[in-house]
PDB file of N, CA and C in Angstrom:
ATOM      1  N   UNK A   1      39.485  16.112  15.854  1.00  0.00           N
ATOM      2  CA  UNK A   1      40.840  16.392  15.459  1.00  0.00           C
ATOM      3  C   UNK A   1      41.553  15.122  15.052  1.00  0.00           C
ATOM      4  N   UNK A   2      42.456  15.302  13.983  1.00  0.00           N
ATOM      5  CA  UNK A   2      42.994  13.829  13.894  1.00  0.00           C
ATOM      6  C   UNK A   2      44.046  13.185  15.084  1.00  0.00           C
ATOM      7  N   UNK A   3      43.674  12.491  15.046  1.00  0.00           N
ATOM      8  CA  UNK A   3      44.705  12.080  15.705  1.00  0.00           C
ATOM      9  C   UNK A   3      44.371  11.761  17.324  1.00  0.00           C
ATOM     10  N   UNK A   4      42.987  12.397  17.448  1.00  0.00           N
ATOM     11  CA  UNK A   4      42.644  12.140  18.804  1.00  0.00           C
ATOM     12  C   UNK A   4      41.606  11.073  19.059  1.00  0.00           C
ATOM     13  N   UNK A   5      41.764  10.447  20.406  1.00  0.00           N
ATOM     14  CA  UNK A   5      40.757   9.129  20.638  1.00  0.00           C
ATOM     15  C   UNK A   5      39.192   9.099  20.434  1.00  0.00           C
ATOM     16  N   UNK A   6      38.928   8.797  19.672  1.00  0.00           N
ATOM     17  CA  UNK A   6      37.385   8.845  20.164  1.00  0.00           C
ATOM     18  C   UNK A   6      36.551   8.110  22.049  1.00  0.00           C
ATOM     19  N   UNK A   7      35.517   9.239  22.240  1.00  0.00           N
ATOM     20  CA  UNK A   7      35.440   8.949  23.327  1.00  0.00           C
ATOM     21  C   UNK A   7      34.438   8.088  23.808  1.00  0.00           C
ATOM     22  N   UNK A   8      34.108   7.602  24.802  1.00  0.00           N
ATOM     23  CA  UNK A   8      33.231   6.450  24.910  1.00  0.00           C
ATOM     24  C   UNK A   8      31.903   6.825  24.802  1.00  0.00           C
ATOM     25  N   UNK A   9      31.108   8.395  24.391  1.00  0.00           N
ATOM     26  CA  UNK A   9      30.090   8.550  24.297  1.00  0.00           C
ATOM     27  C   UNK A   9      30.381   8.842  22.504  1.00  0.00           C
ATOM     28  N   UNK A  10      31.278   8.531  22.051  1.00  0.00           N
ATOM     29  CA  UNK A  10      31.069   8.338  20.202  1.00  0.00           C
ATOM     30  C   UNK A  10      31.374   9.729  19.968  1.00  0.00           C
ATOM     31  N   UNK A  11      32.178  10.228  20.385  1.00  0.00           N
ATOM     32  CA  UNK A  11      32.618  11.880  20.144  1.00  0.00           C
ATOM     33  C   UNK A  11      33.963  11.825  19.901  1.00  0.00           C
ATOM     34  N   UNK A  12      34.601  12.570  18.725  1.00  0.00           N
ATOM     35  CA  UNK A  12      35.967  12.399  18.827  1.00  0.00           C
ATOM     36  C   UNK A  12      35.879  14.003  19.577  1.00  0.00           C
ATOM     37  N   UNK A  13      37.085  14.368  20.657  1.00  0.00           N
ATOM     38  CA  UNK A  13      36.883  15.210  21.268  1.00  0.00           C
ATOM     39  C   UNK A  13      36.366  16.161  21.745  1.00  0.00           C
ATOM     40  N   UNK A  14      36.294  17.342  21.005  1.00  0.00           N
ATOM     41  CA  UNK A  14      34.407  18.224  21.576  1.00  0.00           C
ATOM     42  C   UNK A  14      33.629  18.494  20.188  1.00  0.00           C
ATOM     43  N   UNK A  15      34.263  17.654  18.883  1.00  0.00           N
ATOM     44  CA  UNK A  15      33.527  17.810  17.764  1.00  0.00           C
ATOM     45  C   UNK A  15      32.219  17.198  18.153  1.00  0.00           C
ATOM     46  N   UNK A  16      31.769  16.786  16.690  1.00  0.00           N
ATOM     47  CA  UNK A  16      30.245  16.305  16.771  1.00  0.00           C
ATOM     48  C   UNK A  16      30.202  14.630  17.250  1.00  0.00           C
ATOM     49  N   UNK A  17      29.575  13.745  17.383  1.00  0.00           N
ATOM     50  CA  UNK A  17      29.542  12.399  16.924  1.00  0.00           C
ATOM     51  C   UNK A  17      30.015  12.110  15.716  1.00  0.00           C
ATOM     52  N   UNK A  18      31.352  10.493  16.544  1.00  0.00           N
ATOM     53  CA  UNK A  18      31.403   9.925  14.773  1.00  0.00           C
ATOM     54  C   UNK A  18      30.460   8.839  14.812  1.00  0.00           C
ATOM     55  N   UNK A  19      30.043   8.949  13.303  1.00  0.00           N
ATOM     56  CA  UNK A  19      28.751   7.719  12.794  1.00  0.00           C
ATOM     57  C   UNK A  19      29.774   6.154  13.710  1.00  0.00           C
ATOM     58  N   UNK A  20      28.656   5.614  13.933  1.00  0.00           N
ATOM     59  CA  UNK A  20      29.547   4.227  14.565  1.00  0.00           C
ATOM     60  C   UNK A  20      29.097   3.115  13.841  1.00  0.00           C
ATOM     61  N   UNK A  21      27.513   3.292  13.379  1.00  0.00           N
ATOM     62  CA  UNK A  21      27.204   2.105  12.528  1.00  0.00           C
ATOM     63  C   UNK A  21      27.068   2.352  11.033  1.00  0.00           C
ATOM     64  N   UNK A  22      27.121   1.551  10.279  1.00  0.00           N
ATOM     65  CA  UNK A  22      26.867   2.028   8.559  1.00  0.00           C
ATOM     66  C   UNK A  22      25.157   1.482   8.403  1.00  0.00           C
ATOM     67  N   UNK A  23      24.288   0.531   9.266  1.00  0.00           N
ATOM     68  CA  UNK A  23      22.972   0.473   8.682  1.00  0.00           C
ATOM     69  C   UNK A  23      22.156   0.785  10.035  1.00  0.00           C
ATOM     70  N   UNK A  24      21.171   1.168   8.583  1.00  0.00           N
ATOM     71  CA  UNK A  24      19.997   1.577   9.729  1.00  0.00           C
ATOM     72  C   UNK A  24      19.382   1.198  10.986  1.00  0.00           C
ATOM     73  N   UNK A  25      18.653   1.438  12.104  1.00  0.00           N
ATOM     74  CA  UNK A  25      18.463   0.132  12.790  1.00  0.00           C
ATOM     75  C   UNK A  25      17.107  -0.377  12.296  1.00  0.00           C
ATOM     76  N   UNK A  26      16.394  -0.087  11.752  1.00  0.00           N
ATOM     77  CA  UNK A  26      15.315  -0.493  11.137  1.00  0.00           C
ATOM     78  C   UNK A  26      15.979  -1.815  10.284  1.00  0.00           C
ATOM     79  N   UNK A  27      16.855  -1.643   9.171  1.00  0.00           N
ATOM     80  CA  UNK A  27      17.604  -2.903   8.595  1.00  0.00           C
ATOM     81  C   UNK A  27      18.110  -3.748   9.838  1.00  0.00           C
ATOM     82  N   UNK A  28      18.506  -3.776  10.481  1.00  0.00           N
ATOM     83  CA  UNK A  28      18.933  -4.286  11.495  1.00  0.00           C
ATOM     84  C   UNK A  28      17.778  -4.993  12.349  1.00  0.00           C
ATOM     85  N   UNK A  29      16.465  -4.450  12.313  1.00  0.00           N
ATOM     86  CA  UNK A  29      15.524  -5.121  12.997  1.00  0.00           C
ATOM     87  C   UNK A  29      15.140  -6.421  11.842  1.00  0.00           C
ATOM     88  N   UNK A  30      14.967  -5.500  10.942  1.00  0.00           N
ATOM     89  CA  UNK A  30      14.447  -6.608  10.006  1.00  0.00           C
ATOM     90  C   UNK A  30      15.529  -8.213   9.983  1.00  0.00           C
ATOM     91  N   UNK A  31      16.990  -7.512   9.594  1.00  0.00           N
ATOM     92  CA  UNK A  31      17.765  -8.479   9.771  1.00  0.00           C
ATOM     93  C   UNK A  31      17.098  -9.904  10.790  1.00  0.00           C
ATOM     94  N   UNK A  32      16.768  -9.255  12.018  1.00  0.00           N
ATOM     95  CA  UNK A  32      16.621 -10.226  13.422  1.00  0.00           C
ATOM     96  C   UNK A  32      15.197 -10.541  12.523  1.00  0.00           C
ATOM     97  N   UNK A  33      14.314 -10.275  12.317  1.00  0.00           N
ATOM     98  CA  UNK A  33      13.058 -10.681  11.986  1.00  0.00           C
ATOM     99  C   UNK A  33      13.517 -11.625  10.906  1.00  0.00           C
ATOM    100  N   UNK A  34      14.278 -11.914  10.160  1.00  0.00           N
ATOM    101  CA  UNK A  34      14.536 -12.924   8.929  1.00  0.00           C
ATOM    102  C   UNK A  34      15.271 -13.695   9.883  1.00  0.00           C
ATOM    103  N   UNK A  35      15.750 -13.628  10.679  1.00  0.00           N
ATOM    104  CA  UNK A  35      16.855 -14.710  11.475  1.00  0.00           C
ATOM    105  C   UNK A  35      15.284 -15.432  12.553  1.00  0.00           C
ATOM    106  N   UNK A  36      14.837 -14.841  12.701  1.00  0.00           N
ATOM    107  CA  UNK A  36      13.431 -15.704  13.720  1.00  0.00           C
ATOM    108  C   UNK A  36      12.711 -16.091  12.758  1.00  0.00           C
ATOM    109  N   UNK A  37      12.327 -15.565  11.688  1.00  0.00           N
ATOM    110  CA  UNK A  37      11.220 -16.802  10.880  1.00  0.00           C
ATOM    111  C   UNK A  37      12.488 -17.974  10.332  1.00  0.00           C
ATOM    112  N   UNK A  38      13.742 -18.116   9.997  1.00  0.00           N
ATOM    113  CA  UNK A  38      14.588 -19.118   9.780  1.00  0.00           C
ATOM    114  C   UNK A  38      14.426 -20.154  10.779  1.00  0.00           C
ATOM    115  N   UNK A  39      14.363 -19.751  12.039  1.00  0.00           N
ATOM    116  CA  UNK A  39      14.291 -20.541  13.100  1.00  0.00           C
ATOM    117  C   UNK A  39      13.329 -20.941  13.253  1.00  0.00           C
ATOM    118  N   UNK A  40      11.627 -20.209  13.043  1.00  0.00           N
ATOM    119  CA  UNK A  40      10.701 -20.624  13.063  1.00  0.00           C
ATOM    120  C   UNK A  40      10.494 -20.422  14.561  1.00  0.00           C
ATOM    121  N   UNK A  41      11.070 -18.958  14.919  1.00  0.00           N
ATOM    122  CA  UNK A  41      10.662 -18.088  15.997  1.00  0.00           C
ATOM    123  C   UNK A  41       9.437 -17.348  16.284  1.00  0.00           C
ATOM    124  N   UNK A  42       7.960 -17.599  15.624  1.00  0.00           N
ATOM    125  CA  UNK A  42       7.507 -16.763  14.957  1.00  0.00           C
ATOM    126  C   UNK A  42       6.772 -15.842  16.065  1.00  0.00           C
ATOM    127  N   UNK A  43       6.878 -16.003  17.332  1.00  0.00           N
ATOM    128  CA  UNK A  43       6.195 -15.197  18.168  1.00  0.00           C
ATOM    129  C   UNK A  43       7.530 -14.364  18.254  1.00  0.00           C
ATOM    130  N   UNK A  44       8.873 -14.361  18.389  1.00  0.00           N
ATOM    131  CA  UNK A  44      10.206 -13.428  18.174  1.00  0.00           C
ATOM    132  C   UNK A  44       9.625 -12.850  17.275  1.00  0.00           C
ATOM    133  N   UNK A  45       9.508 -13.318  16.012  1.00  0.00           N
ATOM    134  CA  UNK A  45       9.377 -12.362  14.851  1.00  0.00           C
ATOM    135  C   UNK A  45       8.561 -11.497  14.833  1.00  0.00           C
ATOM    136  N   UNK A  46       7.217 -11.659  15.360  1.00  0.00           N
ATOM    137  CA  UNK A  46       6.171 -10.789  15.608  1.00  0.00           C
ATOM    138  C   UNK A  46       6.580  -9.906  16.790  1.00  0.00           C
ATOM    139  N   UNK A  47       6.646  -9.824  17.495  1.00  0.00           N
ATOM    140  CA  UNK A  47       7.574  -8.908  18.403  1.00  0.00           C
ATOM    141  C   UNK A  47       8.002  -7.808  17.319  1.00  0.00           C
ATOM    142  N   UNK A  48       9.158  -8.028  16.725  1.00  0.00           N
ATOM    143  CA  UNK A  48      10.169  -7.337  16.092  1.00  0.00           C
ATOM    144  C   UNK A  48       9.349  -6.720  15.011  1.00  0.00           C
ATOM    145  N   UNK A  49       8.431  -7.366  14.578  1.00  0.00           N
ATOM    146  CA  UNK A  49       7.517  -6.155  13.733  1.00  0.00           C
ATOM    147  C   UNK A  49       6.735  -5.340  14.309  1.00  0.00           C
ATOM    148  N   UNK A  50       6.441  -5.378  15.365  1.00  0.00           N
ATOM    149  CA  UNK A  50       5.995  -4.644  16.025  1.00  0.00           C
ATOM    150  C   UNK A  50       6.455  -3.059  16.548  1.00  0.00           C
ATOM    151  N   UNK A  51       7.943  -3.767  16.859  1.00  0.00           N
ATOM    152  CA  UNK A  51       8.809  -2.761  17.274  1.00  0.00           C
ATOM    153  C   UNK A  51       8.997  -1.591  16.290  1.00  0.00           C
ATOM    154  N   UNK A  52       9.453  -2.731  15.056  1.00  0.00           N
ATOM    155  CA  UNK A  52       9.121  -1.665  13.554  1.00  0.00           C
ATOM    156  C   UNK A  52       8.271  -1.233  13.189  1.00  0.00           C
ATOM    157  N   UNK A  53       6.853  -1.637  13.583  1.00  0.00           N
ATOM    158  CA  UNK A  53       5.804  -0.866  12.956  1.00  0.00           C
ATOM    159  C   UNK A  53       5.922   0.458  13.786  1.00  0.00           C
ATOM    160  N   UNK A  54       6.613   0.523  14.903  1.00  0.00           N
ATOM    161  CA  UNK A  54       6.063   1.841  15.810  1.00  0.00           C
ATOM    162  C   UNK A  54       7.224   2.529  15.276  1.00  0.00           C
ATOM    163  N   UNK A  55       8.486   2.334  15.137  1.00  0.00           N
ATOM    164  CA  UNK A  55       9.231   2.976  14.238  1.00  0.00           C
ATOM    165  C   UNK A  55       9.202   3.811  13.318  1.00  0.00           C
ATOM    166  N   UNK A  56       8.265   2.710  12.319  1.00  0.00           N
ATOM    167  CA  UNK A  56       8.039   3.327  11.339  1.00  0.00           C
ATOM    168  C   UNK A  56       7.086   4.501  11.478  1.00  0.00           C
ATOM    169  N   UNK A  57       6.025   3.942  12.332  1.00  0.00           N
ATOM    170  CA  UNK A  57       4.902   4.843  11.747  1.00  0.00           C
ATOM    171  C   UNK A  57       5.381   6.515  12.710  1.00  0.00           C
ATOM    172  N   UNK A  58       6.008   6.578  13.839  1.00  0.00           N
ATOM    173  CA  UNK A  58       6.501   8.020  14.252  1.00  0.00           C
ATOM    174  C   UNK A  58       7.592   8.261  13.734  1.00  0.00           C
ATOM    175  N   UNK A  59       8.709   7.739  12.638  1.00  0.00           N
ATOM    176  CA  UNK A  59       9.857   8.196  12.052  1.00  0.00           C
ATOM    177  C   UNK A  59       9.450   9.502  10.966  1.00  0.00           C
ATOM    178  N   UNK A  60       9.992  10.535  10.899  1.00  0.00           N
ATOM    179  CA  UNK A  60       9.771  11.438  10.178  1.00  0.00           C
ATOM    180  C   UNK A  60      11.026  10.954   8.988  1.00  0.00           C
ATOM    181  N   UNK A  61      10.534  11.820   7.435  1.00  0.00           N
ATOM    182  CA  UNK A  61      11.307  11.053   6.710  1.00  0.00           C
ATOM    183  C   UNK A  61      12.586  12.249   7.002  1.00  0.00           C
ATOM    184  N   UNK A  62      13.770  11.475   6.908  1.00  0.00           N
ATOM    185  CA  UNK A  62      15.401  12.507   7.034  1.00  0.00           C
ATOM    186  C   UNK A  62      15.508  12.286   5.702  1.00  0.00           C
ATOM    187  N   UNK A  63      16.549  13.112   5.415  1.00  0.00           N
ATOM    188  CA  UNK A  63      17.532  12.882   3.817  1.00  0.00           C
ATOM    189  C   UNK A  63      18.043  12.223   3.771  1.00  0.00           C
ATOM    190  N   UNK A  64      17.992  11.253   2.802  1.00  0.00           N
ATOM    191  CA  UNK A  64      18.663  10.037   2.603  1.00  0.00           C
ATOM    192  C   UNK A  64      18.276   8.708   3.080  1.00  0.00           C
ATOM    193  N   UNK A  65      17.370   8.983   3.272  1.00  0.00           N
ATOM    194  CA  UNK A  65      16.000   7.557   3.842  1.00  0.00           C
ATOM    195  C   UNK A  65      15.002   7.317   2.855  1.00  0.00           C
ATOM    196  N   UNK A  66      14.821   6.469   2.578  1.00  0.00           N
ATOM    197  CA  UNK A  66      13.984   6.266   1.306  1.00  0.00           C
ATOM    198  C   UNK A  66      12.893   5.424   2.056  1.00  0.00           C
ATOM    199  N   UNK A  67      11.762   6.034   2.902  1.00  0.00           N
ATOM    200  CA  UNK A  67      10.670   5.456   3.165  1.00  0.00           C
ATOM    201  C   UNK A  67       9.894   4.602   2.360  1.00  0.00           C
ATOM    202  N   UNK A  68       9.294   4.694   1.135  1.00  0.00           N
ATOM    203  CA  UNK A  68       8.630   4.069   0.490  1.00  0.00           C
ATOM    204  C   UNK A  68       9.686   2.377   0.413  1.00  0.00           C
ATOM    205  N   UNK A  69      11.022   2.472   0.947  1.00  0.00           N
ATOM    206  CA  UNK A  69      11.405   1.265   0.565  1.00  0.00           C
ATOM    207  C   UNK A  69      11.359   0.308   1.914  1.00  0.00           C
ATOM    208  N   UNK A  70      11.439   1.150   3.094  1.00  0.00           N
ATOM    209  CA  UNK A  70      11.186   0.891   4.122  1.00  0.00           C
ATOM    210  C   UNK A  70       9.759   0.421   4.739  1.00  0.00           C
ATOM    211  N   UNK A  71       8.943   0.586   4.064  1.00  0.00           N
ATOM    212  CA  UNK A  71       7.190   0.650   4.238  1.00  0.00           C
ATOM    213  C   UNK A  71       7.339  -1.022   3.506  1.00  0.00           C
ATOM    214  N   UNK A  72       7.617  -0.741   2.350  1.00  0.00           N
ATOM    215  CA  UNK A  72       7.713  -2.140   1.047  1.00  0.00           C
ATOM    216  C   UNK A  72       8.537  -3.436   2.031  1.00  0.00           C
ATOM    217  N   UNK A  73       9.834  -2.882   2.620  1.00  0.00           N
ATOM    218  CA  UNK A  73      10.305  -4.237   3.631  1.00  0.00           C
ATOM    219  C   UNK A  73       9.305  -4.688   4.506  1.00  0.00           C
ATOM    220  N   UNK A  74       8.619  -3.557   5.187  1.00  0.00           N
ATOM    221  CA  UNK A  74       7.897  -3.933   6.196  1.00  0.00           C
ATOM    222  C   UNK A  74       6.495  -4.594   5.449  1.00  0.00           C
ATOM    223  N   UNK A  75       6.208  -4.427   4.688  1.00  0.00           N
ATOM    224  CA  UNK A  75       4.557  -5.253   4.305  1.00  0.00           C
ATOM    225  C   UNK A  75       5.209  -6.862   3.869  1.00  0.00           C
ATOM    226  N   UNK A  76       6.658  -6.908   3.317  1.00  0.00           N
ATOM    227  CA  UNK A  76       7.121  -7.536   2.670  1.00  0.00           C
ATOM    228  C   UNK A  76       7.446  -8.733   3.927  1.00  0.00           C
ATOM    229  N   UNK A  77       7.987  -8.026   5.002  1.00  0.00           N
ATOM    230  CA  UNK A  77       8.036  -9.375   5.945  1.00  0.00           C
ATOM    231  C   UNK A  77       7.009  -9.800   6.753  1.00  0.00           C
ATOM    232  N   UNK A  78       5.510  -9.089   6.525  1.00  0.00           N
ATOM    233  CA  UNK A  78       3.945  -9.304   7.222  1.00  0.00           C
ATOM    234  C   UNK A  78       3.896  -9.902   6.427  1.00  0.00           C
ATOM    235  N   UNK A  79       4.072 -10.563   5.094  1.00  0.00           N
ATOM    236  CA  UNK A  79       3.659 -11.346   4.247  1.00  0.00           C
ATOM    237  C   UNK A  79       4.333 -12.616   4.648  1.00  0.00           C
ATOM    238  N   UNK A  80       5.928 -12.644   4.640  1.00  0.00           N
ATOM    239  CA  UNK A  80       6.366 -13.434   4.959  1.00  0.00           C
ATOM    240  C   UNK A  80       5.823 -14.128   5.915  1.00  0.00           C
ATOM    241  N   UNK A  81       5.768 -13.598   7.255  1.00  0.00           N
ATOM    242  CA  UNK A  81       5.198 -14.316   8.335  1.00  0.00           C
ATOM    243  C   UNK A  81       3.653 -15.035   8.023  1.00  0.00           C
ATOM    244  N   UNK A  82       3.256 -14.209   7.575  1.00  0.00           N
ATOM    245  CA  UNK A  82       1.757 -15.015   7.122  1.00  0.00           C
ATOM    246  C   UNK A  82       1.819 -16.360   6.752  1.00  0.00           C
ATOM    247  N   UNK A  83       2.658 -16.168   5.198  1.00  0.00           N
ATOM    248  CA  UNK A  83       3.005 -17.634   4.903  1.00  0.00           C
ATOM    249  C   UNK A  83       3.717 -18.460   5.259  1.00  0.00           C
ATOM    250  N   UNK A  84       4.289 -17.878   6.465  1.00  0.00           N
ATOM    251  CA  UNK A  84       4.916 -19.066   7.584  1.00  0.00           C
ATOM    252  C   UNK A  84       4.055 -19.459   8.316  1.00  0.00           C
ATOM    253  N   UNK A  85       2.991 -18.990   8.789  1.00  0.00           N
ATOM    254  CA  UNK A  85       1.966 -19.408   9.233  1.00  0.00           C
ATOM    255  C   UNK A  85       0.841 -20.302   9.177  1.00  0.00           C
ATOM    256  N   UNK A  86       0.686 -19.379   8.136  1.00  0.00           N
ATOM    257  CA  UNK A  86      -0.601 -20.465   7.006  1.00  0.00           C
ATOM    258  C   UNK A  86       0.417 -20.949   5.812  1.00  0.00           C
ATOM    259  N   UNK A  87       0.763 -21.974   5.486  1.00  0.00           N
ATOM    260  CA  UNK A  87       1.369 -22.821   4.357  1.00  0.00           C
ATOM    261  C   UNK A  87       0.708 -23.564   3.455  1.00  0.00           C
ATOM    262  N   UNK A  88      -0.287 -23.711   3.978  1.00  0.00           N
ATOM    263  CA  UNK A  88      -1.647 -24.389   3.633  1.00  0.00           C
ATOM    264  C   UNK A  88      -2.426 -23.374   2.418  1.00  0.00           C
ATOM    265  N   UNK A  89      -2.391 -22.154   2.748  1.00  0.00           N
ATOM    266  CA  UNK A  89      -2.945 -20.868   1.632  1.00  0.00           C
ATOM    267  C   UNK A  89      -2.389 -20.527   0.927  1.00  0.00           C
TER     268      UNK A  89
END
């Protein structure tokens, strides 16, 4: 209803949930995974792909998720890390 508080479980009164974040948490992991290879965190970073790979691979696709772009981030920052790794190749 307008005008009423939203409540501390993210409900404005006995409606549905309001959205609280605008990105995904998958973007959001990745985010942290580009902030640990900056640092040259790289056992953090591996962690965090990890987390995403399990994400990914039991996420069913919803509407408005564009998996194939989500799959492409994720090979995209296994690469990254590689060549943080090996610099030499």
């Amino acid at each position: 209803m307008p005008g009423q508080d939203t409540g501390e479980d993210g409900t404005e009164g006995r409606g549905a949930p309001v959205p609280r974040y605008t990105r995904r948490l998958t973007d959001k992991i990745l985010i942290a995974f580009h902030q640990a290879c900056d640092q040259r965190d790289f056992e953090v970073a591996d962690q965090l792909l990890g987390i995403l790979e399990t994400m990914v691979a039991r996420r069913e696709v919803h509407p408005g998720q564009n998996r194939r772009k989500t799959i492409e981030s994720f090979v995209a920052a296994h690469e990254r890390l590689w060549h943080l790794r090996h610099p030499e190749d």
